[in-house]
Structures are given as structure tokens and as C-alpha cells.
Protein backbone atom coordinates (compact mmCIF):
# COMPACT_ATOMS: atom_id res chain seq x y z
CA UNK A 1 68.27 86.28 134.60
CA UNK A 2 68.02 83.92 131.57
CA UNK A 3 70.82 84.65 129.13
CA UNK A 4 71.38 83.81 124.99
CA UNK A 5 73.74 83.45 122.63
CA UNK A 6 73.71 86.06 119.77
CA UNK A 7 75.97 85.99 116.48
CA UNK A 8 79.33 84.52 117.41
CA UNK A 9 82.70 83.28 115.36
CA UNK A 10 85.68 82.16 115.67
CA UNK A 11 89.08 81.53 114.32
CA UNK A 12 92.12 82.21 113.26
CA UNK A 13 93.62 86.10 112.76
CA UNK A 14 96.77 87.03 111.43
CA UNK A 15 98.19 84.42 109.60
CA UNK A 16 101.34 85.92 107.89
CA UNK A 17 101.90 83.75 104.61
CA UNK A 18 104.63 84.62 102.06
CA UNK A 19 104.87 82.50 98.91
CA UNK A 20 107.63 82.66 96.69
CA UNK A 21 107.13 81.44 93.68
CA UNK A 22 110.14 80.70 91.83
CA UNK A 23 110.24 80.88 87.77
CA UNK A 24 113.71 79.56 86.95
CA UNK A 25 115.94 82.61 88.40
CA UNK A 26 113.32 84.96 88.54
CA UNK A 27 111.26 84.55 91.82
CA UNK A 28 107.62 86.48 92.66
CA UNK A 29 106.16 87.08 96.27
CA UNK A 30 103.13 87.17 97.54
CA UNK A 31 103.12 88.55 101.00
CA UNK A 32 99.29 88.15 102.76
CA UNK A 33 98.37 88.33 106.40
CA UNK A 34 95.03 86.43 106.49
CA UNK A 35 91.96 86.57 108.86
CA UNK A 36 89.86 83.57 109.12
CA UNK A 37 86.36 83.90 110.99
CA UNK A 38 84.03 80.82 110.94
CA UNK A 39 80.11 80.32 112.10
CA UNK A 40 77.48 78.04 112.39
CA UNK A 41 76.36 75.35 114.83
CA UNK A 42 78.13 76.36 117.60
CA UNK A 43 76.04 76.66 120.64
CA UNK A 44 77.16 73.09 122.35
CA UNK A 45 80.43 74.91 122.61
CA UNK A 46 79.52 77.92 124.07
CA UNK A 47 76.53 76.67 126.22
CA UNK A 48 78.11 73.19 127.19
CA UNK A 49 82.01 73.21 126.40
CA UNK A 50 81.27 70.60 123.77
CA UNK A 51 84.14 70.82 121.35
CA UNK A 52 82.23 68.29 118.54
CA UNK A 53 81.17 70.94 116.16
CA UNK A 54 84.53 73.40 116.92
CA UNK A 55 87.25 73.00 113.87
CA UNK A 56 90.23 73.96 115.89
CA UNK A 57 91.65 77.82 114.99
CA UNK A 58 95.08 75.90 114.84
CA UNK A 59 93.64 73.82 112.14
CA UNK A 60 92.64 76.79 110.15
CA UNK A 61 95.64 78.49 110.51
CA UNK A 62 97.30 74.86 108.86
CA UNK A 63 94.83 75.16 106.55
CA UNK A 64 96.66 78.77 105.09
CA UNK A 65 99.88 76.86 104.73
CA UNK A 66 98.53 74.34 103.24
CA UNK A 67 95.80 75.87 100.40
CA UNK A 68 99.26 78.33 99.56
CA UNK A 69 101.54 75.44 99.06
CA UNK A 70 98.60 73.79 97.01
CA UNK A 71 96.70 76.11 95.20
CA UNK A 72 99.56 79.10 95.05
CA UNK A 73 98.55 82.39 95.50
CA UNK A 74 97.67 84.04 91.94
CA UNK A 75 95.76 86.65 93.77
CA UNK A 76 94.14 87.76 97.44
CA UNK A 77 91.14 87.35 96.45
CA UNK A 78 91.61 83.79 94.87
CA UNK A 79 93.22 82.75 97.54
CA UNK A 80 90.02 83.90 99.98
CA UNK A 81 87.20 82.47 97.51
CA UNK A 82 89.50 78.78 97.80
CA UNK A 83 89.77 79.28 101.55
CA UNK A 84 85.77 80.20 102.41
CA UNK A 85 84.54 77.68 100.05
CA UNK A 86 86.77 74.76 101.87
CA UNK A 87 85.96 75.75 105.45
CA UNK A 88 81.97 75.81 104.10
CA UNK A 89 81.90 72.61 101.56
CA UNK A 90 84.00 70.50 104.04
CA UNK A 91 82.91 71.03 107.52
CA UNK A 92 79.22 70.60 108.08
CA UNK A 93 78.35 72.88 111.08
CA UNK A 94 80.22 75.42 109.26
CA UNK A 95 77.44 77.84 107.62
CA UNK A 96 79.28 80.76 106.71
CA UNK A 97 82.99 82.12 106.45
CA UNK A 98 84.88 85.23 106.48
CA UNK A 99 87.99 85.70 105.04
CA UNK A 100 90.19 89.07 105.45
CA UNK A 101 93.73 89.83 103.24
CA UNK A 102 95.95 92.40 103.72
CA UNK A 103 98.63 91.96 101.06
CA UNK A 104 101.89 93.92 101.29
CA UNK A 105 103.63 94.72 98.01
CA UNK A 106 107.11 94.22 97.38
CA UNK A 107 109.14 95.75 94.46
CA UNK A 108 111.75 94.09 92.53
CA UNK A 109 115.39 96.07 93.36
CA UNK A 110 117.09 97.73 90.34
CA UNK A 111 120.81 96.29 90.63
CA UNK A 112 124.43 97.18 89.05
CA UNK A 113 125.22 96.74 85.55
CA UNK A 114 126.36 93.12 84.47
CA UNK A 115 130.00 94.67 84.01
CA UNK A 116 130.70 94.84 88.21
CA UNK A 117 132.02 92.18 90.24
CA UNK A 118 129.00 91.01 91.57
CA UNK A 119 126.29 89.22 90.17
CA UNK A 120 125.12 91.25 87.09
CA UNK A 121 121.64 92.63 87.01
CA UNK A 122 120.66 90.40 84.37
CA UNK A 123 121.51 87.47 86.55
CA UNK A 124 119.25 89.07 89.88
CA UNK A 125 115.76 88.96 89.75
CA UNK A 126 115.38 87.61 93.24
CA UNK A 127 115.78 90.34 95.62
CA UNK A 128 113.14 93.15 96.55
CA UNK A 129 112.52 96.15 98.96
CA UNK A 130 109.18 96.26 100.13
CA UNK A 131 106.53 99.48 98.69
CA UNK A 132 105.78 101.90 101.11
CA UNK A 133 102.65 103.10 99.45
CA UNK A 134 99.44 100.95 99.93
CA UNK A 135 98.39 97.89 101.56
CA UNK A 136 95.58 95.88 99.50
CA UNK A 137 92.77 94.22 101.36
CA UNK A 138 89.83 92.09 100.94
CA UNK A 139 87.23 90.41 102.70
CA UNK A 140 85.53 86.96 101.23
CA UNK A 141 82.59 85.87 102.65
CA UNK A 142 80.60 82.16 101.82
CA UNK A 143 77.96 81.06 103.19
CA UNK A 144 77.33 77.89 101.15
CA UNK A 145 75.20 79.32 98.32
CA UNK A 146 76.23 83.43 98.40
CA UNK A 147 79.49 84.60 97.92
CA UNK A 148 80.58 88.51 98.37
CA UNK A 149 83.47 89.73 97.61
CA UNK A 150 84.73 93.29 98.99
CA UNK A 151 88.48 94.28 97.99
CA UNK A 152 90.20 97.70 98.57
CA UNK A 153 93.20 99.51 100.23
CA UNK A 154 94.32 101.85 103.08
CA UNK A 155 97.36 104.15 103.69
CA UNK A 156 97.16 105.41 100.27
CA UNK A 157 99.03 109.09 100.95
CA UNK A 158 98.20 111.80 98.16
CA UNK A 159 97.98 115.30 97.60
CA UNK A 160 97.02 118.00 95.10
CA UNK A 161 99.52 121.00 95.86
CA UNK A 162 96.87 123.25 93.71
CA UNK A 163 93.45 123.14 92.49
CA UNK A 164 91.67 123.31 95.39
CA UNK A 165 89.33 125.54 96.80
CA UNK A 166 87.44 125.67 99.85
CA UNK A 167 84.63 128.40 100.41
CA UNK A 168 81.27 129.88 100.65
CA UNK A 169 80.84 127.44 103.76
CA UNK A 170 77.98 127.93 106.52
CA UNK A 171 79.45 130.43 109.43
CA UNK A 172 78.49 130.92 112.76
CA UNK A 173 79.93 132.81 115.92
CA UNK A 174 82.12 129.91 116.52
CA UNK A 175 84.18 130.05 112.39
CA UNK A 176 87.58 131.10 112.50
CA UNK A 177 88.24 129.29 109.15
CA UNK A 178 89.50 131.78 106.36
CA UNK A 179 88.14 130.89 102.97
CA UNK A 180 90.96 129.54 100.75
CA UNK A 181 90.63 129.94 97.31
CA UNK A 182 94.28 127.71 96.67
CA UNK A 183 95.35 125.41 99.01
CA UNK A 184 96.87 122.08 99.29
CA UNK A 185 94.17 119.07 99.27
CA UNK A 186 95.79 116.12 101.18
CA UNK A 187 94.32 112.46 102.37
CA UNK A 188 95.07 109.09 103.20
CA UNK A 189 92.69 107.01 101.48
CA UNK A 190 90.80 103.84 102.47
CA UNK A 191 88.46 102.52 100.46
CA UNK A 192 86.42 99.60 99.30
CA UNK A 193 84.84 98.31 96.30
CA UNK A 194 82.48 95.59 96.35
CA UNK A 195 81.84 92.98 93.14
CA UNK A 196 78.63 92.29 91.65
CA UNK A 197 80.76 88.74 90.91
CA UNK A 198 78.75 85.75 92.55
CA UNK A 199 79.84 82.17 92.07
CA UNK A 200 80.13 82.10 87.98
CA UNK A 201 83.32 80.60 86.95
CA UNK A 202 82.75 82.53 83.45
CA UNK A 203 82.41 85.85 84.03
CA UNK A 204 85.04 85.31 87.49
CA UNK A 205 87.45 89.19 87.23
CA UNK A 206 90.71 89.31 86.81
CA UNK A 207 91.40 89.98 90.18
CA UNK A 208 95.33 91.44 89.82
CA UNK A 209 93.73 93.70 86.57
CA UNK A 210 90.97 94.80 88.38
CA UNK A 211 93.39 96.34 91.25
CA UNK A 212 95.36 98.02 89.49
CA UNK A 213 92.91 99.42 86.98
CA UNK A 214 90.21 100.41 90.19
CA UNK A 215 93.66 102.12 91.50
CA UNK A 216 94.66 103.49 88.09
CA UNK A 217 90.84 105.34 88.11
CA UNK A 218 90.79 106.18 91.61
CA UNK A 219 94.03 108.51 91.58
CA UNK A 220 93.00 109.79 87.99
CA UNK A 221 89.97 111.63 89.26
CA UNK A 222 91.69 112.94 92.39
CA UNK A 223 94.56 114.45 90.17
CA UNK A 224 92.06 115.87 87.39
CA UNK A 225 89.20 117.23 89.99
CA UNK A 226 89.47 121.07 90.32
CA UNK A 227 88.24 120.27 93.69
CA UNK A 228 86.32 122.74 95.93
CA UNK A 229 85.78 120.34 98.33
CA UNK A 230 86.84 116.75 99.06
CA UNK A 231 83.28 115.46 99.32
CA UNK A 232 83.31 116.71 95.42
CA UNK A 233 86.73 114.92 94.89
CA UNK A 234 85.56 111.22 97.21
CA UNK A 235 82.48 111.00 94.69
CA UNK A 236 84.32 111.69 91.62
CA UNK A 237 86.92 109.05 92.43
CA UNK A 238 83.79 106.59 93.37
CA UNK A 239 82.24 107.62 89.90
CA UNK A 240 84.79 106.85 87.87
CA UNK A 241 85.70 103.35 89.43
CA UNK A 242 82.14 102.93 89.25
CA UNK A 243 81.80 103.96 85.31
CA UNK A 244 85.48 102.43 84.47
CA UNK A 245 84.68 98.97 85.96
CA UNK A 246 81.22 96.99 85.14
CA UNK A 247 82.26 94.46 87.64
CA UNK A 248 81.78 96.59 90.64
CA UNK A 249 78.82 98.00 91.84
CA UNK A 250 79.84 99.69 95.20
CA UNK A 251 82.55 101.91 96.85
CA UNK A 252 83.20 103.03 100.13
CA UNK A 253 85.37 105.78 101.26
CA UNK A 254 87.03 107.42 104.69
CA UNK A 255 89.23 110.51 103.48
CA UNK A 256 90.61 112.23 106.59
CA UNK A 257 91.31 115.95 105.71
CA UNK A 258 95.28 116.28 106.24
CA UNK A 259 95.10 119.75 106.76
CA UNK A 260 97.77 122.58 105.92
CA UNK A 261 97.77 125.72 107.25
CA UNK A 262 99.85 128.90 105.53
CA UNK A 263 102.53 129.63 108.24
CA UNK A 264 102.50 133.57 109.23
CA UNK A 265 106.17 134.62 108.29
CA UNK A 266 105.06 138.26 108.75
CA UNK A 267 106.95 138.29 112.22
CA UNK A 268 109.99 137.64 109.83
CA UNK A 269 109.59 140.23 107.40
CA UNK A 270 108.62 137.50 105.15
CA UNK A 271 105.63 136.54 102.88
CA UNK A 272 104.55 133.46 102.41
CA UNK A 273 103.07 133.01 98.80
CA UNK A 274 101.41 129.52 99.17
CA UNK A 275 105.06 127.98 99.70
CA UNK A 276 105.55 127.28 102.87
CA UNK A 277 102.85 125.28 105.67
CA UNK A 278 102.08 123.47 108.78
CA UNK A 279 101.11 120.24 108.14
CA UNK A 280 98.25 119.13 111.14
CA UNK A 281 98.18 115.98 111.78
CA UNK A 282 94.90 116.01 114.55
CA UNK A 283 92.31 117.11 115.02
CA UNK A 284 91.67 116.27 111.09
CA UNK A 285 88.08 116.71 109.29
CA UNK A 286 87.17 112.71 108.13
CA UNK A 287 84.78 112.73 104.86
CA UNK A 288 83.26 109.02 104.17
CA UNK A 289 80.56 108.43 101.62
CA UNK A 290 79.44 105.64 99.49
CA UNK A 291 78.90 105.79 96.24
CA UNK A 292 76.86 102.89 94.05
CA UNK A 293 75.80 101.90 90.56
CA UNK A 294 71.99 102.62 89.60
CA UNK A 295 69.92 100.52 90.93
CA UNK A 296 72.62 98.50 93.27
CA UNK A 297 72.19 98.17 97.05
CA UNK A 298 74.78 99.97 99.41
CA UNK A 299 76.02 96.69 101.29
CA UNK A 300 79.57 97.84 102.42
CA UNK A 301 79.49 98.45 106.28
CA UNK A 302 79.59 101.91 107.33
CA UNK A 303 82.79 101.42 109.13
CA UNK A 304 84.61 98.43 107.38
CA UNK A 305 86.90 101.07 105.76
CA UNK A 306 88.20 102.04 109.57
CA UNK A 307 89.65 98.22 109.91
């Protein structure tokens, strides 16, 4: 039977870069682990073996060395736009690139008073214990002319021990699920945020102030919702990025439900006021939606906020 090729890329995943950038005593890291995924002309190599069009993966692995020593890294996304628009601009079978961050955060450590022995904490700004919250991602994609740039995070752990209601819910012979009218609303959040940004130098974000302020809005809304469901609590977080921040137009996210159930202490001789509870971690209900700006197209993929 006569065969084709369909989409294909290539290149090089995981490439852990950490740049430290070194201000006099006081040093800054940038920790990134970064994708690279190149297509274009490339059927000699599949149908024939022909290497003539193939930029080797080891050369764009070099290549993420090379652009940090160069360029530094100011932020992920930076660092992705510099990246897709090289591999692009300079190799002419290349027609379109992918880049994917994950950047893992690092806080400064809070040393000794200048008085002890050691160095004094005025003297140490070079040492840091790496965050346990977050890890920041984005995905840059070029294809010569287009540009589209999707940032976000996963593992984001969070909780409302109150406000939160869940009732008045379909039932059927199968429901076993007491309505709750106070119970702990807990998720680990992935999402994604895509940027109406598109190749203008001008009106370029500030890609570190945008983070933090898309973060800032994001965990606002899920503390101030008097939720009654998370589907309520996902679209007001998506809202108020969405209101907050004129430079993005779309957000994706997966909430799994980390469910926890009252523990019956009645066997004990003991009631259980809403104090203590099982946390579940599986089976877990998972609550993804996608929220947009008037008039803006829903381009996120459906299941880009499971990678």
C-alpha cells in the first residue's frame, strides 16, 4: 500500500540551562529546561535518508548555550521569541518553530546577622533554595511571518478551607454524594494564557510583569469567590486575568477537584465539626474550560494544559 508523510518535527527536548548572572556580589538565576521542535522541508530525510535539509538536534541544543551566553536570559519568553526567530530567519528549509520553557524559581536564602562569624548577610546575596510552588511555562511558536506566544504554569497547590458550597446537583439511582453546604475547595492549577502580542517591538509586554501580575489576578479571584462550584471559581479566575490584562486574550484551565471528605469520628464518640478530613488523592473530578476576550478566537489546544 502506498504510504505519506504527514506533519513531522524534530529536535531537541530538555535542554536544562541555568544562567547566573552576576551583579557585583549579588548574583540572579535563571533556571529553564527548553524544548526545541523544528519543521519544514523535510521529506528527503524521511523518504530518502538525505540529511541536506536536517539542522542537527545537537546543533540546536548548542544553539541554547549559546543564545544564553549571548543574549542572557531577561525572561522565558524572550529567550523563546530569540530562539524561534533564529532557527526560522537562518535556516532556509526551516518554516516554522516551537519553542517550550519550563522555568524553575529559585529564592534568595535569608542568612545570619552581619555580627556572626560567618559571612554577614549583607555580604551574601549569592545563595538560594529553590520554590516549591509553581513551575512557569511557555510555548513560542514562528513561522516566519506569525508569532504566538502561550505562557502559563502548573503545580500551583491552593485551597479555600471555607466558602464553598456544592449542591442542588442532578441525582440519579447511582448519587451517593451528600450536598455540602461548607467544605474545603482544593486544586492544582495549570493554566495558560495566550498574547494577542504579534511581532511589534512597541507594544512587546513586559514579560516578568505580566507573570506575576496574571498570577497576582489568578489567586485573587480564587480567594474572593464564594464558590459553589469550581467551574464558577475556573471562570472567575479566567475573567479577571482576562479584564486585568489587555495583552491577553485567552486562558486555558485543568483544575482537578482535590477532594476532602469529613472523616466519621462517630465510632469514637467524637464529632467532627468541619475540622478534621480525608484528603483523596484519585479518583479526582478534573474541570477545564477556556475562557476568551469578546470577539477573540479560542486557539489554546484542548489539552496543552495536561503537558
Amino acid at each position: 500500500m502506498a504510504t505519506i508523510l504527514g506533519q513531522n518535527q524534530y529536535g531537541k527536548a530538555e535542554n536544562r540551562v541555568v544562567k547566573i548572572t552576576r551583579d557585583g556580589d549579588t548574583h540572579h538565576i535563571k533556571d529553564l529546561n527548553v524544548s526545541v521542535a523544528l519543521s519544514g522541508d523535510m521529506d528527503d530525510v524521511h523518504y530518502n535518508g538525505s540529511n541536506a535539509n536536517c539542522l542537527p538536534t545537537d546543533t540546536t541544543k548548542n544553539t541554547v548555550y549559546a543564545f544564553a551566553k549571548e543574549y542572557g536570559i531577561e525572561s522565558a519568553e524572550q529567550f523563546g521569541i530569540h530562539l524561534a526567530r533564529w532557527f526560522v530567519n537562518s535556516q532556509e528549509p526551516i518554516k516554522r518553530a516551537r519553542i517550550r520553557i519550563e522555568e524553575y524559581a529559585w529564592d534568595r536564602i535569608a542568612t545570619s546577622d552581619a555580627n556572626s562569624k560567618f559571612i554577614g548577610s549583607d555580604e551574601v546575596n549569592h545563595s538560594f533554595v529553590r520554590k516549591g510552588m509553581e513551575t512557569r511555562v511557555t510555548q513560542i511558536t514562528y513561522d516566519g511571518q506569525n508569532w504566538e506566544v502561550i505562557s502559563g504554569l502548573k503545580d500551583l497547590i491552593v485551597m479555600n478551607s471555607t466558602n464553598s458550597e456544592f449542591w442542588g446537583y442532578v441525582k440519579d439511582k447511582y448519587t451517593t454524594l451528600q450536598e455540602a453546604y461548607d467544605r474545603i475547595l482544593a486544586t492544582q492549577v495549570s493554566g495558560r494564557w495566550r498574547f494577542s502580542w504579534s511581532d511589534d517591538e512597541q507594544r512587546m509586554p513586559n514579560w516578568e510583569k505580566s507573570y506575576a501580575e496574571v498570577k497576582k489576578h489568578m489567586l485573587q479571584a480564587f480567594a474572593e469567590t464564594y464558590s459553589l462550584s469550581l467551574q464558577q471559581t475556573l471562570y472567575q479566575m479566567g475573567s479577571r486575568i482576562i479584564n486585568h490584562r489587555s495583552e491577553i486574550d485567552e486562558v486555558r484551565f485543568s483544575l482537578p477537584n482535590k477532594h476532602h471528605f469529613l472523616v466519621d469520628l462517630e465510632p469514637f464518640g467524637l464529632k467532627n465539626d468541619n475540622e478534621v478530613y480525608f484528603a483523596a488523592d484519585r479518583p479526582y473530578g478534573l474541570i477545564e474550560a477556556t475562557i476568551l476576550r469578546d470577539g477573540a478566537d479560542a486557539r489554546i489546544p484542548v489539552d496543552m494544559t495536561n503537558l
